[in-house]
C-alpha atoms as a PDB file:
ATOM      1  CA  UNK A   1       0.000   0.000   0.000  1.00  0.00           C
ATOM      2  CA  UNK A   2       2.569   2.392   0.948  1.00  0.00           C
ATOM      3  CA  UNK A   3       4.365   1.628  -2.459  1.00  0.00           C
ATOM      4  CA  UNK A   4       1.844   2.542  -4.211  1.00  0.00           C
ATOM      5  CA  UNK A   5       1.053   5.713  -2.399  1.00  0.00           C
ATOM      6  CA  UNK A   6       4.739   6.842  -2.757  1.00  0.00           C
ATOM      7  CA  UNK A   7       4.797   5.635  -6.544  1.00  0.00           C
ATOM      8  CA  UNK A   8       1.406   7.676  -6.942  1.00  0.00           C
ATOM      9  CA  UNK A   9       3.026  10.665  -5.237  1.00  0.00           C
ATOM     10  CA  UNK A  10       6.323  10.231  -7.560  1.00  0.00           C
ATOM     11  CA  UNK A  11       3.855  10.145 -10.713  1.00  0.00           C
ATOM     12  CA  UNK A  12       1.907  13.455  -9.560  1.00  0.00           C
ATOM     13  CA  UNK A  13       5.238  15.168  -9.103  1.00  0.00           C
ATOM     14  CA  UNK A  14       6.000  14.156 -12.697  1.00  0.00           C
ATOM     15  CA  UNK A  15       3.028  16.005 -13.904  1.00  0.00           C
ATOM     16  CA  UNK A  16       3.862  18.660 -12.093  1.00  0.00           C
ATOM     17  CA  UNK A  17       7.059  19.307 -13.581  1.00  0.00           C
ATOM     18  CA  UNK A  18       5.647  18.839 -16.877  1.00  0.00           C
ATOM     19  CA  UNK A  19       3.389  21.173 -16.657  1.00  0.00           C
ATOM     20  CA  UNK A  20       5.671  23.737 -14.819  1.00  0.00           C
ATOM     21  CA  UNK A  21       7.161  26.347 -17.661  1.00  0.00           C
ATOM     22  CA  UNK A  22       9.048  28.664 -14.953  1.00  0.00           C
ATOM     23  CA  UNK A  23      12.743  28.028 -16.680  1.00  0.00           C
ATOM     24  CA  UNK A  24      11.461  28.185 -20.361  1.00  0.00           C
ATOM     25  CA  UNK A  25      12.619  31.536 -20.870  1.00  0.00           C
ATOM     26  CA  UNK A  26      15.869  31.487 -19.514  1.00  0.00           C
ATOM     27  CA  UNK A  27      16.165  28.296 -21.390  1.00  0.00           C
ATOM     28  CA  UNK A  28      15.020  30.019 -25.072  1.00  0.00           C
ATOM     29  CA  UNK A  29      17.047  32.985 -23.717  1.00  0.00           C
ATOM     30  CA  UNK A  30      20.207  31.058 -23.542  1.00  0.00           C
ATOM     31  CA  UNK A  31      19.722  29.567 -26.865  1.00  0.00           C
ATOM     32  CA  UNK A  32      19.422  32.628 -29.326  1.00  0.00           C
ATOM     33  CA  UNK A  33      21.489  34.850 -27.295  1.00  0.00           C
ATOM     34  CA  UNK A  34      25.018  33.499 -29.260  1.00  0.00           C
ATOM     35  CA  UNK A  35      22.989  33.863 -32.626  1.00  0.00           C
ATOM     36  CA  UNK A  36      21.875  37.556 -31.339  1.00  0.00           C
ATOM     37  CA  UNK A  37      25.394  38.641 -30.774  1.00  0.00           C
ATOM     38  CA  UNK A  38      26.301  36.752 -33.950  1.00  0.00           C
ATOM     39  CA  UNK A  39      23.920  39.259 -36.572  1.00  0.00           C
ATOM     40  CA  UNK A  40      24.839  42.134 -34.147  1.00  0.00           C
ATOM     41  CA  UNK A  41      28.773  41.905 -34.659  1.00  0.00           C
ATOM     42  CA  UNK A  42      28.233  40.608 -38.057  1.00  0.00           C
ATOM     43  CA  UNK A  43      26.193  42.977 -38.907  1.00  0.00           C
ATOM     44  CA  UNK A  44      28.579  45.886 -37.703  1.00  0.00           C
ATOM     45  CA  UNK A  45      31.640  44.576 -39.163  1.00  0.00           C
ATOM     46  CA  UNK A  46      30.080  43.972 -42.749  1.00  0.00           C
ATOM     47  CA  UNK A  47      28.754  47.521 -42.470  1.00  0.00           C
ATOM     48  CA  UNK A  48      31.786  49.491 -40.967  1.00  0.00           C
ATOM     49  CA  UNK A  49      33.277  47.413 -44.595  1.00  0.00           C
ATOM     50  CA  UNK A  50      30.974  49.125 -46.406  1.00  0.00           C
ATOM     51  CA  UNK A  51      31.381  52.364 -45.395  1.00  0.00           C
ATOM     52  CA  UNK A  52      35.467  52.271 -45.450  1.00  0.00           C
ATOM     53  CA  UNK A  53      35.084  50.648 -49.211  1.00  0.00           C
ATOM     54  CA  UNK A  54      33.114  53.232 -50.267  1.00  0.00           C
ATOM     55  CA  UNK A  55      35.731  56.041 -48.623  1.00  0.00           C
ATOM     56  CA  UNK A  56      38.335  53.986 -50.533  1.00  0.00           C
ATOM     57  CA  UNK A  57      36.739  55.194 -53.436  1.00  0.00           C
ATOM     58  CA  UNK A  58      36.116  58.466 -52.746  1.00  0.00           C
ATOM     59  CA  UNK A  59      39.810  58.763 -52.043  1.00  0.00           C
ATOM     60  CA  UNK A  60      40.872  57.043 -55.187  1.00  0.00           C
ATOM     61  CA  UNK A  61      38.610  59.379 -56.956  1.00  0.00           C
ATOM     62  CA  UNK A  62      39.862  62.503 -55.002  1.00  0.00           C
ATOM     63  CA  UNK A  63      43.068  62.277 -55.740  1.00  0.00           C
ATOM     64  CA  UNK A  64      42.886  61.855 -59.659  1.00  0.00           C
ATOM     65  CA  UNK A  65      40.828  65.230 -59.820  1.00  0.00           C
ATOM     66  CA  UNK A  66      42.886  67.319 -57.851  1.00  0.00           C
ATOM     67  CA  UNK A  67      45.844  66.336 -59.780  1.00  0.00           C
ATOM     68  CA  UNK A  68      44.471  66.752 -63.264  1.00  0.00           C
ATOM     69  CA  UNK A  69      43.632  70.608 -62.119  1.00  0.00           C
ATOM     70  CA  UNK A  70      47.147  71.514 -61.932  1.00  0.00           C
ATOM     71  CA  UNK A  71      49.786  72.550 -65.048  1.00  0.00           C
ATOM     72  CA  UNK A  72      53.049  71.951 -62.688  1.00  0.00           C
ATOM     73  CA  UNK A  73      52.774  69.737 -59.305  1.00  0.00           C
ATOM     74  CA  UNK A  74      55.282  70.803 -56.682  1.00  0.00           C
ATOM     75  CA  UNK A  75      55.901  67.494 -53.721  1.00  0.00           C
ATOM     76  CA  UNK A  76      54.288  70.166 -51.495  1.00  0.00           C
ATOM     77  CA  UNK A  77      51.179  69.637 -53.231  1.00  0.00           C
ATOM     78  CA  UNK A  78      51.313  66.157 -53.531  1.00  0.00           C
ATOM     79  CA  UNK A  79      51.642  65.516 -49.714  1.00  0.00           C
ATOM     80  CA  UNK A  80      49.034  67.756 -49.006  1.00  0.00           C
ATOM     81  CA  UNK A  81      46.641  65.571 -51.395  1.00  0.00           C
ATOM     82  CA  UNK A  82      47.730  62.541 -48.786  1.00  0.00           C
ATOM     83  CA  UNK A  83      46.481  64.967 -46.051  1.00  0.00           C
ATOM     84  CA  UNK A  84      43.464  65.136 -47.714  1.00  0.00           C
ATOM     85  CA  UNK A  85      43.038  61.540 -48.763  1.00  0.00           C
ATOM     86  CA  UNK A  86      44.098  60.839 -44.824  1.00  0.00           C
ATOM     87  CA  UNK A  87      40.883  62.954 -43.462  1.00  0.00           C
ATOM     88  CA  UNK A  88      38.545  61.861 -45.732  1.00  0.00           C
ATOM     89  CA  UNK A  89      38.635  58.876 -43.705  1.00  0.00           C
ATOM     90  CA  UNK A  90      37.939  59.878 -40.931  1.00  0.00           C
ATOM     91  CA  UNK A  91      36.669  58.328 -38.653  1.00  0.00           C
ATOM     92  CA  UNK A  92      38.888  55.095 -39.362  1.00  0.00           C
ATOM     93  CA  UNK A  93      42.541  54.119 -38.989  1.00  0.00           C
ATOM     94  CA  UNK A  94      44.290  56.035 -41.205  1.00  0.00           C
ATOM     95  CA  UNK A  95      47.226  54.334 -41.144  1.00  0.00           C
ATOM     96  CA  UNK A  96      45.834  51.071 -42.887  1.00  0.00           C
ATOM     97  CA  UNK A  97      45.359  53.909 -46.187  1.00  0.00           C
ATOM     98  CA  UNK A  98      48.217  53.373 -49.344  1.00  0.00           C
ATOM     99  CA  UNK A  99      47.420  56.205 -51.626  1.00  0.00           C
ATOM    100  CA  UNK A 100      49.672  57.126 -54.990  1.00  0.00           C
ATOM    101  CA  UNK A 101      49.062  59.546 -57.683  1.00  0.00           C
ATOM    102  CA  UNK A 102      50.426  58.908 -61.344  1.00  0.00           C
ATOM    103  CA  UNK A 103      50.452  60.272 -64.690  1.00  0.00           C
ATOM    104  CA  UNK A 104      50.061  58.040 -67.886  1.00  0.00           C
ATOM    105  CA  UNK A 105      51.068  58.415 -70.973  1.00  0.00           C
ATOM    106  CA  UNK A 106      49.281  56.780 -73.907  1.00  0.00           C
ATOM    107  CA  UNK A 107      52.398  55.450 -75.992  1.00  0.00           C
ATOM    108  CA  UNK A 108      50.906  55.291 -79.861  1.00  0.00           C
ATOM    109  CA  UNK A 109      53.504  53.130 -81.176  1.00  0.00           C
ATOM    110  CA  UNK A 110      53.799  50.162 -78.729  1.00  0.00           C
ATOM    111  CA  UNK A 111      49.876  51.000 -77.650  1.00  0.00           C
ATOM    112  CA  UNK A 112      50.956  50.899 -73.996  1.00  0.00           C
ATOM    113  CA  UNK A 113      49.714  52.981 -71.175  1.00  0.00           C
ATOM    114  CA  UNK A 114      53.496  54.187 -69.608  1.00  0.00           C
ATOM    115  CA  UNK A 115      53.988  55.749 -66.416  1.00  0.00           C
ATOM    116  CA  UNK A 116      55.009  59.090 -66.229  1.00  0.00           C
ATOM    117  CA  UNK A 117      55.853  59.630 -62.735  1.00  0.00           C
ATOM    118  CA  UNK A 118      54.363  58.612 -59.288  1.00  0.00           C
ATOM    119  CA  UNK A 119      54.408  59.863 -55.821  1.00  0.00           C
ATOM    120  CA  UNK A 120      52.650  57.386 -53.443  1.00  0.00           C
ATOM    121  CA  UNK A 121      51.996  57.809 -49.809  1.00  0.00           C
ATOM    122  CA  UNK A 122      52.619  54.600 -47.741  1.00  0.00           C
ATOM    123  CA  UNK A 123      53.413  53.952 -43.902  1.00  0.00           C
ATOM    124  CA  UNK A 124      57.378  53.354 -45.259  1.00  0.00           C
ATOM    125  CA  UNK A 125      56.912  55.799 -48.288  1.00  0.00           C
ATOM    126  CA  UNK A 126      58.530  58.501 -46.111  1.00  0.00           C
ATOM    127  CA  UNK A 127      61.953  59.418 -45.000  1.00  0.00           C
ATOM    128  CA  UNK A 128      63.254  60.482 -41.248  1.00  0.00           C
ATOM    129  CA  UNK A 129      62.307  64.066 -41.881  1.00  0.00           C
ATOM    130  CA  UNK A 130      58.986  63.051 -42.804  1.00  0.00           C
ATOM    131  CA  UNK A 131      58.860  63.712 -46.880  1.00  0.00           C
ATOM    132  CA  UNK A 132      57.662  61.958 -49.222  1.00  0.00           C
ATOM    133  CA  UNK A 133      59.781  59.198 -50.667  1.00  0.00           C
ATOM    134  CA  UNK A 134      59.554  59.095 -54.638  1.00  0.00           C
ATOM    135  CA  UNK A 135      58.586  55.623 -55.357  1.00  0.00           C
ATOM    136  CA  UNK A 136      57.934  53.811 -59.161  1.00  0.00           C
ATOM    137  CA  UNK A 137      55.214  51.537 -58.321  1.00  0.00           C
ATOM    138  CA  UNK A 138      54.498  50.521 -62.372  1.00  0.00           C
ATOM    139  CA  UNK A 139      56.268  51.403 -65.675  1.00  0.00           C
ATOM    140  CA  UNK A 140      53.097  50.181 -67.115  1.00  0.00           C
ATOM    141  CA  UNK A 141      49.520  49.904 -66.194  1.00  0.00           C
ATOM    142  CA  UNK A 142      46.172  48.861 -67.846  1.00  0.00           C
ATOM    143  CA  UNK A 143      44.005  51.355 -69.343  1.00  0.00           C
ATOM    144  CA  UNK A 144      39.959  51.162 -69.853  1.00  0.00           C
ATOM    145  CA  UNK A 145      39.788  50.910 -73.952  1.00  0.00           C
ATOM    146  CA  UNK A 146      36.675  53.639 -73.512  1.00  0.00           C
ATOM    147  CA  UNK A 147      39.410  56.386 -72.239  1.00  0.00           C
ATOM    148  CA  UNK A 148      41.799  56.085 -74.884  1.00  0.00           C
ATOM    149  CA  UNK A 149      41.187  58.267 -78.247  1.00  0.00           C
ATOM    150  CA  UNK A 150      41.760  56.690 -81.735  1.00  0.00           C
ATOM    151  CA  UNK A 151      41.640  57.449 -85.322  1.00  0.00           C
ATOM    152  CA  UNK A 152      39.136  55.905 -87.913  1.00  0.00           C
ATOM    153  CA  UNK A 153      41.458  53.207 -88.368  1.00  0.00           C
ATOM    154  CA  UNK A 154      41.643  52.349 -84.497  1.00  0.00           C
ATOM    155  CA  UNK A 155      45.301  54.050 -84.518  1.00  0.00           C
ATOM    156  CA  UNK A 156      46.122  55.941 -81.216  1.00  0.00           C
ATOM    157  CA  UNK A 157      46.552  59.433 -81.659  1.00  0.00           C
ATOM    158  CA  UNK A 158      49.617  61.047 -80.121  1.00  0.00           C
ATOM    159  CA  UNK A 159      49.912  63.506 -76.602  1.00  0.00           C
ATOM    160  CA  UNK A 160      47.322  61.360 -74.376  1.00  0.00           C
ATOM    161  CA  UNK A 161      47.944  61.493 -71.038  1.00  0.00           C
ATOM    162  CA  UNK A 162      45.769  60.477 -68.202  1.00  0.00           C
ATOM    163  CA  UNK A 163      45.944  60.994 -64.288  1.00  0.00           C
ATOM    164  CA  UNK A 164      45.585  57.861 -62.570  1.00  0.00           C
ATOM    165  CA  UNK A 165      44.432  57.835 -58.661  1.00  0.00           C
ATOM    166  CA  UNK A 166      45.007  54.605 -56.305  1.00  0.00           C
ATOM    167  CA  UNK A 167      43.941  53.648 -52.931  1.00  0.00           C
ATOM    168  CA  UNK A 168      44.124  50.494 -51.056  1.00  0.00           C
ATOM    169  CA  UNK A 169      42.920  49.980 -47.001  1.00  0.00           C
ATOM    170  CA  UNK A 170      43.625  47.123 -45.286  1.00  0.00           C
ATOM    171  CA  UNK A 171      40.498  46.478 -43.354  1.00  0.00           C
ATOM    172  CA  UNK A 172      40.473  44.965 -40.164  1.00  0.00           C
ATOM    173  CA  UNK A 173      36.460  43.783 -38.549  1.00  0.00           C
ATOM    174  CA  UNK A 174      36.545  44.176 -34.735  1.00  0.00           C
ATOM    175  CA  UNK A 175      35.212  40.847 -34.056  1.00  0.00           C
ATOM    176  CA  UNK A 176      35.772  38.522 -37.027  1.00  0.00           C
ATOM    177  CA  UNK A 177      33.099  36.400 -37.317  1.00  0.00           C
ATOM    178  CA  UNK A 178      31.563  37.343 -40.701  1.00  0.00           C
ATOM    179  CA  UNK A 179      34.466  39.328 -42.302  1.00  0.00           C
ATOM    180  CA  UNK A 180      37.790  37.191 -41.930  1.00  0.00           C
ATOM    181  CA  UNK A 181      39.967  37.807 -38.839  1.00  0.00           C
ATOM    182  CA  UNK A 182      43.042  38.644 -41.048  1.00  0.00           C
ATOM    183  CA  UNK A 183      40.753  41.694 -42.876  1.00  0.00           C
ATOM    184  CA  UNK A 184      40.361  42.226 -46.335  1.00  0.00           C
ATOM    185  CA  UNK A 185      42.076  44.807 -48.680  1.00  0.00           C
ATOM    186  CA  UNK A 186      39.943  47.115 -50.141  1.00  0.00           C
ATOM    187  CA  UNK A 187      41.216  49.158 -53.291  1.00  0.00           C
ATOM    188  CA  UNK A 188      39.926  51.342 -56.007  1.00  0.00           C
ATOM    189  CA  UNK A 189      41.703  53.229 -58.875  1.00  0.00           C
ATOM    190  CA  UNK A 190      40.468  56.210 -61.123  1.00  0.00           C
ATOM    191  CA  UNK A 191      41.722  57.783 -63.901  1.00  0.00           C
ATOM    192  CA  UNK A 192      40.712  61.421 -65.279  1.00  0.00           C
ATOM    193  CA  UNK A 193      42.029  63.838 -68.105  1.00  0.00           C
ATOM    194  CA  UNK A 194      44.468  67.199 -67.252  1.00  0.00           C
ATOM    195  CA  UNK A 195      42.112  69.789 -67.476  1.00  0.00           C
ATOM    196  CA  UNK A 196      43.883  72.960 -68.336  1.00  0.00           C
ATOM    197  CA  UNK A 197      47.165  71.606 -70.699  1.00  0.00           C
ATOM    198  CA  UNK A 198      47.733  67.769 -72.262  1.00  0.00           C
ATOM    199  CA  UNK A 199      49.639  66.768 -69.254  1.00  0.00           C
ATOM    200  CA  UNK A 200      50.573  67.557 -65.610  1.00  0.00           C
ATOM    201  CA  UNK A 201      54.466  68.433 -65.134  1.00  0.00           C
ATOM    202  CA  UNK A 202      56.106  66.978 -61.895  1.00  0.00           C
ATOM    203  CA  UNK A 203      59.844  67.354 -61.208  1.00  0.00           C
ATOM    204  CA  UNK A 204      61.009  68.416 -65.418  1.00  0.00           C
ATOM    205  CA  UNK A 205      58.566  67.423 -68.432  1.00  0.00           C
ATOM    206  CA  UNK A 206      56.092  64.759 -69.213  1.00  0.00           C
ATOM    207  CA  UNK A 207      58.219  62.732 -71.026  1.00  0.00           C
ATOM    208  CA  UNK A 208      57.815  59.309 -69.867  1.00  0.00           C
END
């Protein structure tokens, strides 16, 4: 008799537990909490590498068209484009930015694009007193077909020059679990047209 009063007593307790939903909560809780934090950091990683990609650009952009305004670039000018390219930014590390500047010269004979000259502003691109170091990153880069000029007969025509803007970040996410850990490098380039003469003189002539 008393076993079955105890086992009767052990089988309403049973139902009672079933029935009690005090913990559920915490238990659901516990369970999407690590995919909550997962979309959140995601989330702000992905977009923080949207927004420095499209500042990449920008940069690339920026550079190329305040070149092509000048006649004669000075190295004073030059750094103060990297100034520039440095604040536009903002808010983000600044010294993940490589930024370079080049002219181009449409060669009509071997139907290369040659470069002219280059000034590039990297985080070993500058001497002890701070200055730019002059640094040939190409002798020859690709060209868009669409931005070089040509005869009837699909001949180049002579005196084509071209400013060509670069920028590459390396971006680092703050978490990692979306974007990979070791970052990604971001880079744009853009090329525009002198505006006032056929080409931009830095240091002599244009003469590649």
């Amino acid at each position: 008799m008393r076993v079955r009063m105890a086992a009767l007593a052990a089988w309403r307790r049973a139902l009672l537990l079933r029935d009690d939903t005090r913990g559920v909560s915490a238990v659901e809780f516990a369970m999407i909490i690590p995919l909550m934090f997962l979309m959140f950091f995601g989330m702000l990683d992905v977009s923080n590498g949207f927004a420095v990609d499209r500042k990449v650009s920008q940069i690339s952009q920026g550079m190329a068209d305040l070149a092509s305004r000048y006649t004669t670039l000075a190295e004073t000018d030059v750094s103060n484009f990297f100034i520039i390219g440095d604040a536009m930014l903002t808010p983000y590390d600044k010294t993940q930015l490589q930024v370079s500047v080049s002219q181009v010269y449409i060669d009509p004979a071997t139907k290369t694009a040659k470069v002219v000259w280059t000034r590039g502003d990297y985080p070993t691109g500058k001497d002890a007193n701070g200055n730019v170091v002059v640094r040939k990153v190409k002798d020859i880069v690709s060209v868009p077909t669409d931005l070089i000029v040509k005869d009837a007969n699909g001949n180049y025509l002579p005196n084509q020059y071209l400013i060509l803007g670069e920028a590459n970040y390396k971006y680092v996410p703050t978490i990692g679990w979306v974007v990979p850990k070791g970052g990604l490098t971001l880079s744009d380039a853009m090329y525009t047209r002198p505006r006032q003469t056929s080409c931009v003189v830095m240091v002599t002539s244009c003469t590649p």
